[in-house]
Protein backbone atom coordinates (compact mmCIF):
# COMPACT_ATOMS: atom_id res chain seq x y z
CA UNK A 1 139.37 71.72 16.65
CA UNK A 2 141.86 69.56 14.51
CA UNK A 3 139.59 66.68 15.35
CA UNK A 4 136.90 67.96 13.33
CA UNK A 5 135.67 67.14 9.54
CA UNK A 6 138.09 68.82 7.19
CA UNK A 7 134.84 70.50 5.48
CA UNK A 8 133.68 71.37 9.03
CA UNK A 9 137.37 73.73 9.00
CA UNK A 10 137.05 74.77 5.78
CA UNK A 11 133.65 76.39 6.44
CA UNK A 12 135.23 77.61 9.36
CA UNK A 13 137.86 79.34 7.12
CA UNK A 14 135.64 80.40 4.58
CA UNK A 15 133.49 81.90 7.30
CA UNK A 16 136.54 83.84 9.09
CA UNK A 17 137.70 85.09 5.59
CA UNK A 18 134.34 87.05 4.95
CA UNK A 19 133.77 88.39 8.28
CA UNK A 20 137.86 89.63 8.32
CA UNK A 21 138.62 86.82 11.55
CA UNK A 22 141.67 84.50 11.71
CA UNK A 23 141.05 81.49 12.63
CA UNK A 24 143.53 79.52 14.91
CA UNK A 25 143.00 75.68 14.79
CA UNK A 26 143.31 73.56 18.18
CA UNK A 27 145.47 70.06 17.52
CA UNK A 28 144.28 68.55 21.26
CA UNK A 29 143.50 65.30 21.26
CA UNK A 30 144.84 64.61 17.33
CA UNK A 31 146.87 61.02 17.44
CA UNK A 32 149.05 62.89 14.89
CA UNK A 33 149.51 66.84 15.49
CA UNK A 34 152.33 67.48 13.34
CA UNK A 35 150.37 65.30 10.42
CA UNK A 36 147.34 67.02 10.83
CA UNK A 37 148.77 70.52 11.73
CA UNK A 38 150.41 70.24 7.90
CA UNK A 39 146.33 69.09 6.72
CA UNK A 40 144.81 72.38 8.36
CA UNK A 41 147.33 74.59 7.15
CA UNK A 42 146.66 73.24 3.70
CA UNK A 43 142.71 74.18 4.16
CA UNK A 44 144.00 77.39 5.00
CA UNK A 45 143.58 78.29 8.54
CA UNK A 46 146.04 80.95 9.66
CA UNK A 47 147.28 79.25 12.95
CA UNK A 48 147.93 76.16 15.22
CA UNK A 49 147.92 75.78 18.40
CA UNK A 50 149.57 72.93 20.00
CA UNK A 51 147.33 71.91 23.15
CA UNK A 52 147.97 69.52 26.08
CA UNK A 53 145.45 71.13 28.36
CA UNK A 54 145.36 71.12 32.06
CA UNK A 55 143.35 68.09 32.57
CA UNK A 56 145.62 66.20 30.77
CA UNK A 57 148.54 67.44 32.69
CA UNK A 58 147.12 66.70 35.97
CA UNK A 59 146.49 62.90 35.00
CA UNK A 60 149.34 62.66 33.50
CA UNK A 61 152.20 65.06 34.78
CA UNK A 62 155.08 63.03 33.49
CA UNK A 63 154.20 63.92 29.89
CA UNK A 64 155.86 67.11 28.38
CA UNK A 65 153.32 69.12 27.03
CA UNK A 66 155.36 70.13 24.17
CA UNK A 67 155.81 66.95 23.03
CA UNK A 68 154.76 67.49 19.88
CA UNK A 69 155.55 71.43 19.28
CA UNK A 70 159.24 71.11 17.34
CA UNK A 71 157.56 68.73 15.13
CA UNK A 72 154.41 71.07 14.23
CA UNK A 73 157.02 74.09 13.83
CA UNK A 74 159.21 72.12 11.92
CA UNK A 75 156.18 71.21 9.54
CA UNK A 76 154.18 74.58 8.80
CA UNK A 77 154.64 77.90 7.59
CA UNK A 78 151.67 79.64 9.95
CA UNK A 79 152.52 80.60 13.09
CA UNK A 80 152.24 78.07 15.91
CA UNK A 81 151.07 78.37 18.97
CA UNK A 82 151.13 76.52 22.69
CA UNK A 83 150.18 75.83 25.84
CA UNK A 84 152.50 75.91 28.62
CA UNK A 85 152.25 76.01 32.39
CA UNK A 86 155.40 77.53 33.67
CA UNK A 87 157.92 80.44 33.40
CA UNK A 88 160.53 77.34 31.93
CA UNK A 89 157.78 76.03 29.83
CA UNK A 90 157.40 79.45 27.98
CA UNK A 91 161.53 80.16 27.76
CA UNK A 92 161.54 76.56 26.08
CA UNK A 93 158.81 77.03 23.83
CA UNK A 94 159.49 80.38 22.22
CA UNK A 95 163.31 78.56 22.09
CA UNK A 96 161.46 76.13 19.68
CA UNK A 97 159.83 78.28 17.36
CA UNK A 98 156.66 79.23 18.70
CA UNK A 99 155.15 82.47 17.86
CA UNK A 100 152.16 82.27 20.46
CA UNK A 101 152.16 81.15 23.55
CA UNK A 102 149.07 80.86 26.28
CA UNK A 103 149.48 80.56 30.13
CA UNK A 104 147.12 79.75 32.54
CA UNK A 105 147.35 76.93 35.17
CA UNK A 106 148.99 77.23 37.16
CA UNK A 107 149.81 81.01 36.88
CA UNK A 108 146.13 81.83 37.84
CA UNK A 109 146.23 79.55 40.80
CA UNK A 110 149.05 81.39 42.11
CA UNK A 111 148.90 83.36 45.64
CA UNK A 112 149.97 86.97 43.68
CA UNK A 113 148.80 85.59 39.68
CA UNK A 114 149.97 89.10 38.33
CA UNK A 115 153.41 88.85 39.73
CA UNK A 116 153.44 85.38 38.27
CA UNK A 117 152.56 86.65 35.47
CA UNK A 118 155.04 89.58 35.30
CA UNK A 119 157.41 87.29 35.79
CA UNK A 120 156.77 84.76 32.85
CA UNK A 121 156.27 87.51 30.54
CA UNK A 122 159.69 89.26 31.09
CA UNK A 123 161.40 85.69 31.01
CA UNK A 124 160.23 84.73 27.72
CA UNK A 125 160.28 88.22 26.28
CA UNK A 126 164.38 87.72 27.14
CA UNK A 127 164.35 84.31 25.51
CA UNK A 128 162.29 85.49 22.04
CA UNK A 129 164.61 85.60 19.24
């Protein structure tokens, strides 16, 4: 988690180096993802993940949970990845630059979740570059 001690990631690093693990840092909850996504990568952790998780969203559906995510891709080299929570969200992320994306609510609330599915894989598979 991005919110944690930068020697708390670094042992995290060191540790995922010697047992062969990548280790993909969380930015939730950072006042300045983009800031601190550029920190982390520095300590060397091999991904970010740009997080506005589904509690958030529910209190506060107005905000776009990828905010932040042209700024973090615009600031590292690593790959980036996101949370989204539609078929649109994952056509517009992957049309920003992430490499990673992760679904979940409200896919898995859905009556048929594996047609949902199916269906936001194919659409952003037609919208990766």
């Amino acid at each position: 988690c991005s919110v944690a001690a930068d020697e708390s990631i670094t042992i995290a690093v060191d540790a995922g180096r010697e047992c062969g693990c990548r280790i993909v840092c969380d930015l939730i909850a950072h006042p300045d993802v983009a800031g601190r996504a550029a920190e982390i990568e520095a300590l060397g952790v091999d991904s970010v993940y740009v997080h506005w998780g589904s509690d958030q969203k529910s209190l506060n559906a107005r905000r776009d949970p990828q905010l932040d995510l042209r700024a973090v891709v615009d600031r590292v080299k690593i790959p980036v990845g996101v949370a989204t929570f539609s078929v649109e969200d994952g056509v517009r992320a992957v049309k920003q630059g992430a490499q990673v994306l992760v679904v979940g609510m409200p896919l898995i609330a859905e009556p048929d979740p594996e047609a949902a599915l199916r269906e936001y894989v194919e659409a952003v598979r037609a919208a990766w570059r």
